[in-house]
C-alpha atoms as a PDB file:
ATOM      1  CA  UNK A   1     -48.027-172.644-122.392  1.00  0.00           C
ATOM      2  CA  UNK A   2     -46.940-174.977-120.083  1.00  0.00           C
ATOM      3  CA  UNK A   3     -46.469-174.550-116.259  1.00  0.00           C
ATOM      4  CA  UNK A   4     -44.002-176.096-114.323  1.00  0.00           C
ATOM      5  CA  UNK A   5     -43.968-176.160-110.636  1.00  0.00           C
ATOM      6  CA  UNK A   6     -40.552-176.843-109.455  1.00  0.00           C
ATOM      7  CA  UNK A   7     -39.498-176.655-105.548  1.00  0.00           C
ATOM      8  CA  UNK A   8     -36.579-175.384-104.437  1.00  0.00           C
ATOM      9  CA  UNK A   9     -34.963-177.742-101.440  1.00  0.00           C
ATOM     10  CA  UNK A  10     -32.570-175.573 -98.938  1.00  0.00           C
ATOM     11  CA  UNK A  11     -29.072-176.329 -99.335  1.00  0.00           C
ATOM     12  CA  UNK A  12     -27.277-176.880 -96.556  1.00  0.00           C
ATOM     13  CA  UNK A  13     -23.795-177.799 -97.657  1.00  0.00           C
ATOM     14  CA  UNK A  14     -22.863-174.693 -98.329  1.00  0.00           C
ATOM     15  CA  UNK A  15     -23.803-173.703 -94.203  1.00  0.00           C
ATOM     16  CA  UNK A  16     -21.412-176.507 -93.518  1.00  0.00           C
ATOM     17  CA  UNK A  17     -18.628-176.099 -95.252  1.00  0.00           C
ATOM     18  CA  UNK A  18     -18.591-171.777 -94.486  1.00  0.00           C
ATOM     19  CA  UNK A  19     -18.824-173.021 -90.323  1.00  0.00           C
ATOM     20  CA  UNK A  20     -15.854-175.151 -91.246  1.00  0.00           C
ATOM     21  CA  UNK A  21     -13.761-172.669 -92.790  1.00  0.00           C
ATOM     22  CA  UNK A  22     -14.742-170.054 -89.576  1.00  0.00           C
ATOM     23  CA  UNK A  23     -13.612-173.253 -87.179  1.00  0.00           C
ATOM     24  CA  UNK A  24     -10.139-173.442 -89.209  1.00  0.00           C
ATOM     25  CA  UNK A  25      -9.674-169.408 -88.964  1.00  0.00           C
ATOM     26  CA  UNK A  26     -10.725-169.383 -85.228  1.00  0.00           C
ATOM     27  CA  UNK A  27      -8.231-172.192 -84.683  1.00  0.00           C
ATOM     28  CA  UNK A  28      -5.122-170.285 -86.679  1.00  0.00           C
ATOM     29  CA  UNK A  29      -5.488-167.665 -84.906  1.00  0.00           C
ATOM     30  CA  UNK A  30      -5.740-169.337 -81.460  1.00  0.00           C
ATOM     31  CA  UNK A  31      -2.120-171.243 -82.354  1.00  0.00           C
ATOM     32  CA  UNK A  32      -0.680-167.674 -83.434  1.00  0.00           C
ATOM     33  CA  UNK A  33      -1.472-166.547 -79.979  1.00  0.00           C
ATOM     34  CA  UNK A  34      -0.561-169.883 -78.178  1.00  0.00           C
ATOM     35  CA  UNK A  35       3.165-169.471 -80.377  1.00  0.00           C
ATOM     36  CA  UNK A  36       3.564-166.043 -79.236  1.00  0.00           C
ATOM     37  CA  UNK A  37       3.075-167.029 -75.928  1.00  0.00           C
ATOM     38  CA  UNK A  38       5.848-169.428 -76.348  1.00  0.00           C
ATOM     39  CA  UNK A  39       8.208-167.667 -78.343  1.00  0.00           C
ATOM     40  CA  UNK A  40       7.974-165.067 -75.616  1.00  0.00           C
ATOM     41  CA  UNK A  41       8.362-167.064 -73.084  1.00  0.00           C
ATOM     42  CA  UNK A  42      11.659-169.210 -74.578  1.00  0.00           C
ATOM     43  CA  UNK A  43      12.895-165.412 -75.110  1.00  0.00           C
ATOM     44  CA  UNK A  44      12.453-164.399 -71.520  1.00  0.00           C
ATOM     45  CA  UNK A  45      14.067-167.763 -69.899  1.00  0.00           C
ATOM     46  CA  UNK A  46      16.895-167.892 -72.362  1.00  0.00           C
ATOM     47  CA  UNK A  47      17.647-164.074 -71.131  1.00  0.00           C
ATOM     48  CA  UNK A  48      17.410-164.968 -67.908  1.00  0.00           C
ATOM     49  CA  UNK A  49      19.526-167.603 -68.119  1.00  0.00           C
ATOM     50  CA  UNK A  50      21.827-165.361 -70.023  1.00  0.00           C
ATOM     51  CA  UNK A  51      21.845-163.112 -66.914  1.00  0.00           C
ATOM     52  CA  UNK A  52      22.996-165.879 -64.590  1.00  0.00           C
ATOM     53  CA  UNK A  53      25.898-166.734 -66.552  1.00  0.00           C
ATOM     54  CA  UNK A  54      27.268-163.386 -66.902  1.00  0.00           C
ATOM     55  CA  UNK A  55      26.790-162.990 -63.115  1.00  0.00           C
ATOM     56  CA  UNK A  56      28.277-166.652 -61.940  1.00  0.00           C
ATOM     57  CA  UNK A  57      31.324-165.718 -64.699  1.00  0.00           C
ATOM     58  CA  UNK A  58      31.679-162.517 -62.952  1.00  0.00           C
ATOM     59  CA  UNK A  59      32.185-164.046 -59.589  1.00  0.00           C
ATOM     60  CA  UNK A  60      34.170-166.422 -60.972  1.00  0.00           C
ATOM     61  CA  UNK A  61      36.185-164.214 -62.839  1.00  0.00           C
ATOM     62  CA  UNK A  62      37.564-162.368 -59.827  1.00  0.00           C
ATOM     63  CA  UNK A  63      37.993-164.369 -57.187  1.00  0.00           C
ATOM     64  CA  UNK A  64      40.751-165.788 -54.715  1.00  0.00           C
ATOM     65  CA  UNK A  65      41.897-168.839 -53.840  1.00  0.00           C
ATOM     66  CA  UNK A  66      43.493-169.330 -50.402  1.00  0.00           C
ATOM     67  CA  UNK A  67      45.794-171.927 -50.366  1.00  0.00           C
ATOM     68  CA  UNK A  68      47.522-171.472 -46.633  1.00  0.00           C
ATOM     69  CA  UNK A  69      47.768-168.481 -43.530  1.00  0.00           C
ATOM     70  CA  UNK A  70      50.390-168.051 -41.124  1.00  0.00           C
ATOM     71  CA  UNK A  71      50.795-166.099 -38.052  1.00  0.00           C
ATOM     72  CA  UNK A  72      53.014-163.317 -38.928  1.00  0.00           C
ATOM     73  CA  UNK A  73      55.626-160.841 -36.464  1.00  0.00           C
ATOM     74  CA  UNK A  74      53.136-158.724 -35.533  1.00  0.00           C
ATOM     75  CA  UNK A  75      50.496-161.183 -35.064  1.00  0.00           C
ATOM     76  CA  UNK A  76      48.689-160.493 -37.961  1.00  0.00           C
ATOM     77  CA  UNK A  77      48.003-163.013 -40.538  1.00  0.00           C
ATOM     78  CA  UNK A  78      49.538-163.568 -44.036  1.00  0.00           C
ATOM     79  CA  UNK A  79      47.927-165.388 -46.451  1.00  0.00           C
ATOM     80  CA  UNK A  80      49.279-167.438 -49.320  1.00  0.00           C
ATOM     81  CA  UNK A  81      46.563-166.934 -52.620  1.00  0.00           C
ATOM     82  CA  UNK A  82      46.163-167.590 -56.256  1.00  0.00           C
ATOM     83  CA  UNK A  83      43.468-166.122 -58.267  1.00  0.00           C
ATOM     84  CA  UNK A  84      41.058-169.175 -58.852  1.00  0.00           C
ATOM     85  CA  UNK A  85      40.909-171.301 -62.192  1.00  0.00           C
ATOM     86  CA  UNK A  86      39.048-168.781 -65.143  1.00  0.00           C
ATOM     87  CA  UNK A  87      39.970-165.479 -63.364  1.00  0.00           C
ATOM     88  CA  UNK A  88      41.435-162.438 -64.933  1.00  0.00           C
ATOM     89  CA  UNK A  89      43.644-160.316 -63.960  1.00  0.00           C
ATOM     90  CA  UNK A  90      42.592-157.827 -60.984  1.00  0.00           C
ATOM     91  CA  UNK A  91      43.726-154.585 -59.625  1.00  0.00           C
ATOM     92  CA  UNK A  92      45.153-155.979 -56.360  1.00  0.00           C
ATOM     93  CA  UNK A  93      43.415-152.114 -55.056  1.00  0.00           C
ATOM     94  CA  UNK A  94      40.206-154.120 -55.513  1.00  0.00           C
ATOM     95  CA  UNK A  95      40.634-156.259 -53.173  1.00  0.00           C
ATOM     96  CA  UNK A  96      39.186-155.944 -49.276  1.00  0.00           C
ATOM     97  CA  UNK A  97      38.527-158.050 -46.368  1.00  0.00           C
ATOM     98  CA  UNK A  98      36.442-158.195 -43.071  1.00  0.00           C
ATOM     99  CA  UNK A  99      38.141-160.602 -40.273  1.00  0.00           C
ATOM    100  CA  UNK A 100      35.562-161.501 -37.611  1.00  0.00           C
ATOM    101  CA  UNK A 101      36.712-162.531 -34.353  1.00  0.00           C
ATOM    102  CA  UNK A 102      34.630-164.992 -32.213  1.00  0.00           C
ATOM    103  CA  UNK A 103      32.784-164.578 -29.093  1.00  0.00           C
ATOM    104  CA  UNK A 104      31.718-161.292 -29.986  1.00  0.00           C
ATOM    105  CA  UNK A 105      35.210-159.736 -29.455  1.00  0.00           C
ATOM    106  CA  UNK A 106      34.643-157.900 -32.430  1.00  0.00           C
ATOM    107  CA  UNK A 107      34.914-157.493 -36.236  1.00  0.00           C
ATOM    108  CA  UNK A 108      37.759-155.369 -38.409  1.00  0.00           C
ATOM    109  CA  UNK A 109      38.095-154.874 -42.568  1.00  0.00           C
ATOM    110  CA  UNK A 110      40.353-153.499 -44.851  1.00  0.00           C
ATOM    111  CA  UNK A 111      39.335-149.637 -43.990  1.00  0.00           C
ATOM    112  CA  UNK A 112      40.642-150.070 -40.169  1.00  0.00           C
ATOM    113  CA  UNK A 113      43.754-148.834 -39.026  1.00  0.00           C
ATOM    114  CA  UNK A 114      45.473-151.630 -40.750  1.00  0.00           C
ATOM    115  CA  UNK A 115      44.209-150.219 -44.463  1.00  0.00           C
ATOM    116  CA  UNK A 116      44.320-152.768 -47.017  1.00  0.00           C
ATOM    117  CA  UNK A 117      45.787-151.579 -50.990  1.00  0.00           C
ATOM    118  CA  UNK A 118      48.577-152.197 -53.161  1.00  0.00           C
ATOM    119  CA  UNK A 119      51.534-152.789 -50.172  1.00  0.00           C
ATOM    120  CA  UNK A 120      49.731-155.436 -48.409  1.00  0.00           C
ATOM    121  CA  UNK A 121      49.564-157.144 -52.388  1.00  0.00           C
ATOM    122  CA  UNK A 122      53.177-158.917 -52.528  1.00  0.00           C
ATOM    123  CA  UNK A 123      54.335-161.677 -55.152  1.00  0.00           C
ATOM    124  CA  UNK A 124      55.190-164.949 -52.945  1.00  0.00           C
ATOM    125  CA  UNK A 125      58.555-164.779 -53.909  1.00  0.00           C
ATOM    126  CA  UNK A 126      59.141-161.652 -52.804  1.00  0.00           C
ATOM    127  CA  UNK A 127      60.228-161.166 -48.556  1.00  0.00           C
ATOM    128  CA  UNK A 128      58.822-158.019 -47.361  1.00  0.00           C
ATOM    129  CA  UNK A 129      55.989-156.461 -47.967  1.00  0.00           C
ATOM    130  CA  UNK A 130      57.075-153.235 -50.413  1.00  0.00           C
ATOM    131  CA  UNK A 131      55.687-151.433 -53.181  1.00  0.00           C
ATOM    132  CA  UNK A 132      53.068-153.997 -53.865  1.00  0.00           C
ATOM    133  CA  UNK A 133      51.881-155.469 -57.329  1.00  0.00           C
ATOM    134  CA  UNK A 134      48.975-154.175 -59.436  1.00  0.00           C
ATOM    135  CA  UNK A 135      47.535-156.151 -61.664  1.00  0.00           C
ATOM    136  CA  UNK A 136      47.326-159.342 -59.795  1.00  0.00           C
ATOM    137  CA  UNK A 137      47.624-161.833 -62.524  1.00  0.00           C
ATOM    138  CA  UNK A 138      46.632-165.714 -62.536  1.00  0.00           C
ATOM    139  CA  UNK A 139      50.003-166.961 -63.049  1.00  0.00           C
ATOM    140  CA  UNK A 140      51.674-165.603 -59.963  1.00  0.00           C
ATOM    141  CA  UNK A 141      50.697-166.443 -56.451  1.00  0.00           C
ATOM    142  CA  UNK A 142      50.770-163.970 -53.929  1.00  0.00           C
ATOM    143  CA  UNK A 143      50.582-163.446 -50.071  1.00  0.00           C
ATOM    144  CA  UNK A 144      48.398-160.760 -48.361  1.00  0.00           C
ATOM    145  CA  UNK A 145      48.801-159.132 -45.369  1.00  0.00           C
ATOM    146  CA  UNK A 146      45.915-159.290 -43.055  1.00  0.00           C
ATOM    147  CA  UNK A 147      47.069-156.108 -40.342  1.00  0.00           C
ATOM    148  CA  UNK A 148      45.083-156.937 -37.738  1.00  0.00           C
ATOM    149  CA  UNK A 149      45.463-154.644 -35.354  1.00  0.00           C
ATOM    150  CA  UNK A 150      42.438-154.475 -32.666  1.00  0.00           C
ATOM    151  CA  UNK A 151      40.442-156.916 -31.172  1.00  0.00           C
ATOM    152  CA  UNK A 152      41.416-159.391 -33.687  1.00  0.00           C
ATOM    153  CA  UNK A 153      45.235-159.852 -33.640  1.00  0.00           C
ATOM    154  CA  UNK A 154      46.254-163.506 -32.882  1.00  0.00           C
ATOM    155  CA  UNK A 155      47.391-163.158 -29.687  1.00  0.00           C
ATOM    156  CA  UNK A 156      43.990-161.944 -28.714  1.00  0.00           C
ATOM    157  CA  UNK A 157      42.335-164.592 -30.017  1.00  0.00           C
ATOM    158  CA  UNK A 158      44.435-167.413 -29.733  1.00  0.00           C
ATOM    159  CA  UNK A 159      42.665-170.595 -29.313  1.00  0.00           C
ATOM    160  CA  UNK A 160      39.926-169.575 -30.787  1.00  0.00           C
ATOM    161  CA  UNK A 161      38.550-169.440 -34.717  1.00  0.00           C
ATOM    162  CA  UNK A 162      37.908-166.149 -36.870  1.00  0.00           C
ATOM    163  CA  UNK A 163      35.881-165.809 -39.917  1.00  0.00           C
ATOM    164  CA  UNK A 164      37.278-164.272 -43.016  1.00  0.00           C
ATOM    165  CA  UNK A 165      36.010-162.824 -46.106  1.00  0.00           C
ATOM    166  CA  UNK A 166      37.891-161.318 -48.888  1.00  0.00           C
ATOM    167  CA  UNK A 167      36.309-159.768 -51.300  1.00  0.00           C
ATOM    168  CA  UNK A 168      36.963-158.517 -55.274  1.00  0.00           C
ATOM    169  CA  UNK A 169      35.513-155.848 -56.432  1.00  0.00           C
ATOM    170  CA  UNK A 170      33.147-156.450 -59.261  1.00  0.00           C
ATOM    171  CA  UNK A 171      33.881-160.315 -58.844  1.00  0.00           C
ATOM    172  CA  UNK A 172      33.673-162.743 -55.788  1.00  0.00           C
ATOM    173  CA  UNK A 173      34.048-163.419 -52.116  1.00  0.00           C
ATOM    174  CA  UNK A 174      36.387-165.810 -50.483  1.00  0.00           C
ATOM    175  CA  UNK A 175      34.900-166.865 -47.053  1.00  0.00           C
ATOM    176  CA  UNK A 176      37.792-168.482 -44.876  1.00  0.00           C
ATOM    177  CA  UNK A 177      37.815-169.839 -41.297  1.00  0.00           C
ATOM    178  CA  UNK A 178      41.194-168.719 -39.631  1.00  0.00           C
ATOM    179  CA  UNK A 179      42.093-171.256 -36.443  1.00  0.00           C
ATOM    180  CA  UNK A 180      44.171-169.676 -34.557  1.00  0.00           C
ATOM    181  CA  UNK A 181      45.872-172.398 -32.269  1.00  0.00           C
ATOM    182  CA  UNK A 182      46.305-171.493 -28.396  1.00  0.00           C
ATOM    183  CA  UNK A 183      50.004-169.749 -27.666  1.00  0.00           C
ATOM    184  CA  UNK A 184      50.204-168.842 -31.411  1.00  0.00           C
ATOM    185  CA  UNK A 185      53.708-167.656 -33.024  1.00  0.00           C
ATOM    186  CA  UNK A 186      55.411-166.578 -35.794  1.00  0.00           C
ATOM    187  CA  UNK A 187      54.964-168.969 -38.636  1.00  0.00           C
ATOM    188  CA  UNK A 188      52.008-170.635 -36.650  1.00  0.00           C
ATOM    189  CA  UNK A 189      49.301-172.190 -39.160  1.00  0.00           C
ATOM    190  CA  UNK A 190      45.749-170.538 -39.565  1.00  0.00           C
ATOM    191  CA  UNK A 191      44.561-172.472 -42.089  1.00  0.00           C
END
């Protein structure tokens, strides 16, 4: 009988190519994550983007447009508005104001004495100041009556400038700077 001696070499391929198949695994798994991450993250900014737009289209959607203000009888002030460009329509009950005189004479809004709701609403083309409109709709314009009637009127302050903000509920505010000119009358311009 014959003997054969016959060494066996270690094979190391098959090391190598079991590392390189754990390297490709690891590196799956490590893009999962890293698209997760993204995915996430694209999810989060496109919501929050989402939840800008609703909020800028909300102020947008109710807001005012002043277009002029006059001294009125009483010296109060009546204002001349539209709703602005991609409003709806809006209870005109909705709508308030705060009138801030200057040199710290003092400050007024819409729950004063001079109230502010539906009969301070009119259409333009309307004279007086009656029943009042409700909804206020973008193809009408309107003037509002701003009853001053403290430390704010315009003989009190004449010569001087007032800041005004109206305001929609659930929509936007309308800052306006009312210049009152020195000996103010009727029909006088504010703005």
């Amino acid at each position: 009988m014959r003997t054969e001696n016959t060494s066996q070499e270690e094979d190391t391929w098959g090391a190598i190519g079991i590392g390189a198949m754990i390297v490709f695994i690891s590196l799956i798994l490590v893009a999962a994550v890293a698209s997760a991450v993204i995915i996430q993250t694209a999810e989060k900014l496109q919501q929050n983007a989402q939840n800008t737009g609703d909020q800028t289209s909300d102020e947008l959607s109710g807001k005012l447009s002043v277009m002029q203000g006059y001294v009125d009888a009483n010296n109060d002030y009546v204002l001349y508005v539209r709703l602005a460009a991609g409003s709806s329509s809006i209870p005109a009950a909705t709508v308030s104001w705060q009138l801030y005189c200057g040199n710290a004479a003092g400050y007024e809004d819409s729950t004063g004495a001079g109230g502010f709701g539906q009969a301070n609403v009119q259409r333009q083309s309307v004279s007086a100041f009656g029943a009042g409109v409700s909804p206020m709709i973008v193809s009408n314009s309107y003037k509002i009556l701003i009853d001053a009637q403290g430390v704010c009127n315009a003989n009190l302050i004449a010569g001087q400038d007032a800041q005004l903000y109206i305001h929609v509920e659930s929509g936007g505010t309308t800052f306006e700077t009312l210049s009152v000119p020195a000996g103010a009358t009727t029909g006088s311009p504010v703005i």
